[in-house]
C-alpha atoms as a PDB file:
ATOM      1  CA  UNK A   1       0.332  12.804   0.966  1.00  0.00           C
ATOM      2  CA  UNK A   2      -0.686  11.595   4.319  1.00  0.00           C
ATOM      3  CA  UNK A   3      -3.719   9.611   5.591  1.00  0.00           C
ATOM      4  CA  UNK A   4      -3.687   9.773   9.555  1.00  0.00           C
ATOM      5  CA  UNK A   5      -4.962   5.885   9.877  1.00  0.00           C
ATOM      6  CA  UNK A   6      -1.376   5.006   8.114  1.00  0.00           C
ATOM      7  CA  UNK A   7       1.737   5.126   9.659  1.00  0.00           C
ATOM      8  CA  UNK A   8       3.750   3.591   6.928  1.00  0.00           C
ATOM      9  CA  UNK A   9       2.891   2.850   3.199  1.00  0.00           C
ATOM     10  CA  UNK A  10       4.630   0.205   0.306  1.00  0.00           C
ATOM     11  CA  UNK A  11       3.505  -0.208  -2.895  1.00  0.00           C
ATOM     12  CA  UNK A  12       4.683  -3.261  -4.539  1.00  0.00           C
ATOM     13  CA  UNK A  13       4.009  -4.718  -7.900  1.00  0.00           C
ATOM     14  CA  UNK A  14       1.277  -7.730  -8.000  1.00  0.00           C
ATOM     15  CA  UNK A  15       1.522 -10.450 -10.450  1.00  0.00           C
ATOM     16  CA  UNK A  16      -2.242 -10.682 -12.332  1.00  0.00           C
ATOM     17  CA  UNK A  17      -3.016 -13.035 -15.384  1.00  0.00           C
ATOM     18  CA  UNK A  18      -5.109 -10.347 -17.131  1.00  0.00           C
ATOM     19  CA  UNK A  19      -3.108  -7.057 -16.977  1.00  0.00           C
ATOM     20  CA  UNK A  20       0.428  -8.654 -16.231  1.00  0.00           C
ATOM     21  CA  UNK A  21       0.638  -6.502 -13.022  1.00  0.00           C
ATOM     22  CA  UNK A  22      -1.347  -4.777 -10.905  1.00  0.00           C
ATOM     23  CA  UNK A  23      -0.711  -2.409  -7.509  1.00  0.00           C
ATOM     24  CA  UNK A  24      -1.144  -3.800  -3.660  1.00  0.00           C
ATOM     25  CA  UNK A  25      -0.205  -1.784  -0.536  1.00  0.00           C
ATOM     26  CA  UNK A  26       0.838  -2.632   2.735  1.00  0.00           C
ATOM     27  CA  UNK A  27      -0.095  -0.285   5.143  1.00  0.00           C
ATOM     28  CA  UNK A  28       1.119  -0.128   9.029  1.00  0.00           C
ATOM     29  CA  UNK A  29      -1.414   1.771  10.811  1.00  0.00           C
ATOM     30  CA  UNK A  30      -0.816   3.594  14.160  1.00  0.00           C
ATOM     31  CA  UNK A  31      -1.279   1.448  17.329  1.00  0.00           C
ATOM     32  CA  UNK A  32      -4.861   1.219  17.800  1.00  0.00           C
ATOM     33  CA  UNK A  33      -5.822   2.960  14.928  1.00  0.00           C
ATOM     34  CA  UNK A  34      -8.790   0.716  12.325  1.00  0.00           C
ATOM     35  CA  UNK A  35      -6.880   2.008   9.255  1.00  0.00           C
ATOM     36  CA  UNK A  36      -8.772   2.649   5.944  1.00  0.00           C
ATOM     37  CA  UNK A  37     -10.319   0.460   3.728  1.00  0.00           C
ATOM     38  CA  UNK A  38     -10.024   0.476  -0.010  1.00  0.00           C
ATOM     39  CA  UNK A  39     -12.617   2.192  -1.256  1.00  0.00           C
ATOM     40  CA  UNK A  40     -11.366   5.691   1.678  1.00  0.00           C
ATOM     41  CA  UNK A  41      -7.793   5.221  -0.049  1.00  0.00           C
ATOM     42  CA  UNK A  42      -9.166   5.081  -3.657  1.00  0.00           C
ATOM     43  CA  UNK A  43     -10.747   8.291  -2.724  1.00  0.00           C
ATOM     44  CA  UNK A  44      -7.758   9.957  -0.736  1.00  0.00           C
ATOM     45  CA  UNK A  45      -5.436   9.044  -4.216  1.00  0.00           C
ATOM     46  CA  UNK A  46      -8.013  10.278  -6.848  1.00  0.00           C
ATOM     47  CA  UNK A  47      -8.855  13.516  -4.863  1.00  0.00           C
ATOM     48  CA  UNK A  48      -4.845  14.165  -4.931  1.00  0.00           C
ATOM     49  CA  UNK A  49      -4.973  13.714  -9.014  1.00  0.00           C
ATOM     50  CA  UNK A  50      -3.193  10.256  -8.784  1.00  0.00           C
ATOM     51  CA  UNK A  51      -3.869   8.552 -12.281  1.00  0.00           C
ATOM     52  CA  UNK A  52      -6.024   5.769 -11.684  1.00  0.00           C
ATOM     53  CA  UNK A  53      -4.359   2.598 -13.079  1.00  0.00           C
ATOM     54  CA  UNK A  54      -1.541   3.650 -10.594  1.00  0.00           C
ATOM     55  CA  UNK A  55      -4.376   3.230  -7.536  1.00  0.00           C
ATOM     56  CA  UNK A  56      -4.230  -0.274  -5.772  1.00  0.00           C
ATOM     57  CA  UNK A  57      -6.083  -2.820  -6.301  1.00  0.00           C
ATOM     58  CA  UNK A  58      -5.785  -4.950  -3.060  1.00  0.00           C
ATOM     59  CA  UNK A  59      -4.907  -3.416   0.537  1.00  0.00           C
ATOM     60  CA  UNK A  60      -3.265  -5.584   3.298  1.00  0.00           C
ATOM     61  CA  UNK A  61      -2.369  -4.332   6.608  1.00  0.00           C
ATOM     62  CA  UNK A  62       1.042  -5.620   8.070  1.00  0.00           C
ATOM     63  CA  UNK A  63       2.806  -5.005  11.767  1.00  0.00           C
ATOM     64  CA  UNK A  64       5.494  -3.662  10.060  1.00  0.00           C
ATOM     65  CA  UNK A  65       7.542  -3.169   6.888  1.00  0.00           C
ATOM     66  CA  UNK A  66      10.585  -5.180   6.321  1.00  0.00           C
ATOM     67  CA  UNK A  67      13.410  -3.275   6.472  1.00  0.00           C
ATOM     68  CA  UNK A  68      17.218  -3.124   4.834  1.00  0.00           C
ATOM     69  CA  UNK A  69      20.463  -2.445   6.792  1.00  0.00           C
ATOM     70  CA  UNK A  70      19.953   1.309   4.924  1.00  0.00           C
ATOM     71  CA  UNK A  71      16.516   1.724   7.189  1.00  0.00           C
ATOM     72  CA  UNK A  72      14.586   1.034   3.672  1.00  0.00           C
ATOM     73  CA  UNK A  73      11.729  -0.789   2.904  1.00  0.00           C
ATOM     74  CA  UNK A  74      12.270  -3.916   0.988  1.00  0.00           C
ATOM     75  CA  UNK A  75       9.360  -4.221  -0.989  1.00  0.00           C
ATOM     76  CA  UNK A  76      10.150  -7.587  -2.549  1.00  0.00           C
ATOM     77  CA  UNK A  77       9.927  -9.322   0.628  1.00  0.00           C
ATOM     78  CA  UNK A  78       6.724  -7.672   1.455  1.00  0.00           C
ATOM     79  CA  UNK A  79       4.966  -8.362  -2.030  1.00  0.00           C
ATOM     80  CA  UNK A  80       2.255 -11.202  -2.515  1.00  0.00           C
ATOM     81  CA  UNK A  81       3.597 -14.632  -3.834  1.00  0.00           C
END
């Protein structure tokens, strides 16, 4: 799947009262690009058959994703307290 306002994607797990967890992405968009809101990604998921409890539920835009030695996201240290 690509998006071309998203240069780089992480899903990370999102503590919520209610359901236990729920999904949030970080997104690095390319320079000078506005990058999509919530409801264009909802839409660019579903139309690609992803089940829908497995869409995010909050969207935050970052410079960049931290990285591991390995050149791999670490998506602990990018997840919301």
């Amino acid at each position: 799947m690509s998006l071309p306002s998203v240069r780089e994607v992480a899903a990370v797990r999102m503590p919520d009262t209610e359901m236990g967890e729920r999904v949030c992405v970080f997104v690095v968009r390319p320079d000078g690009a506005p990058g999509p809101d919530l409801e264009a990604l909802y839409s660019f998921m579903l139309e690609r058959g992803l089940a829908k409890f497995k869409i995010p539920e909050r969207l935050e835009f970052i410079d960049a994703l931290p990285m591991n030695p390995a050149a791999r996201a670490r998506t602990a240290a990018a997840a919301p307290p």
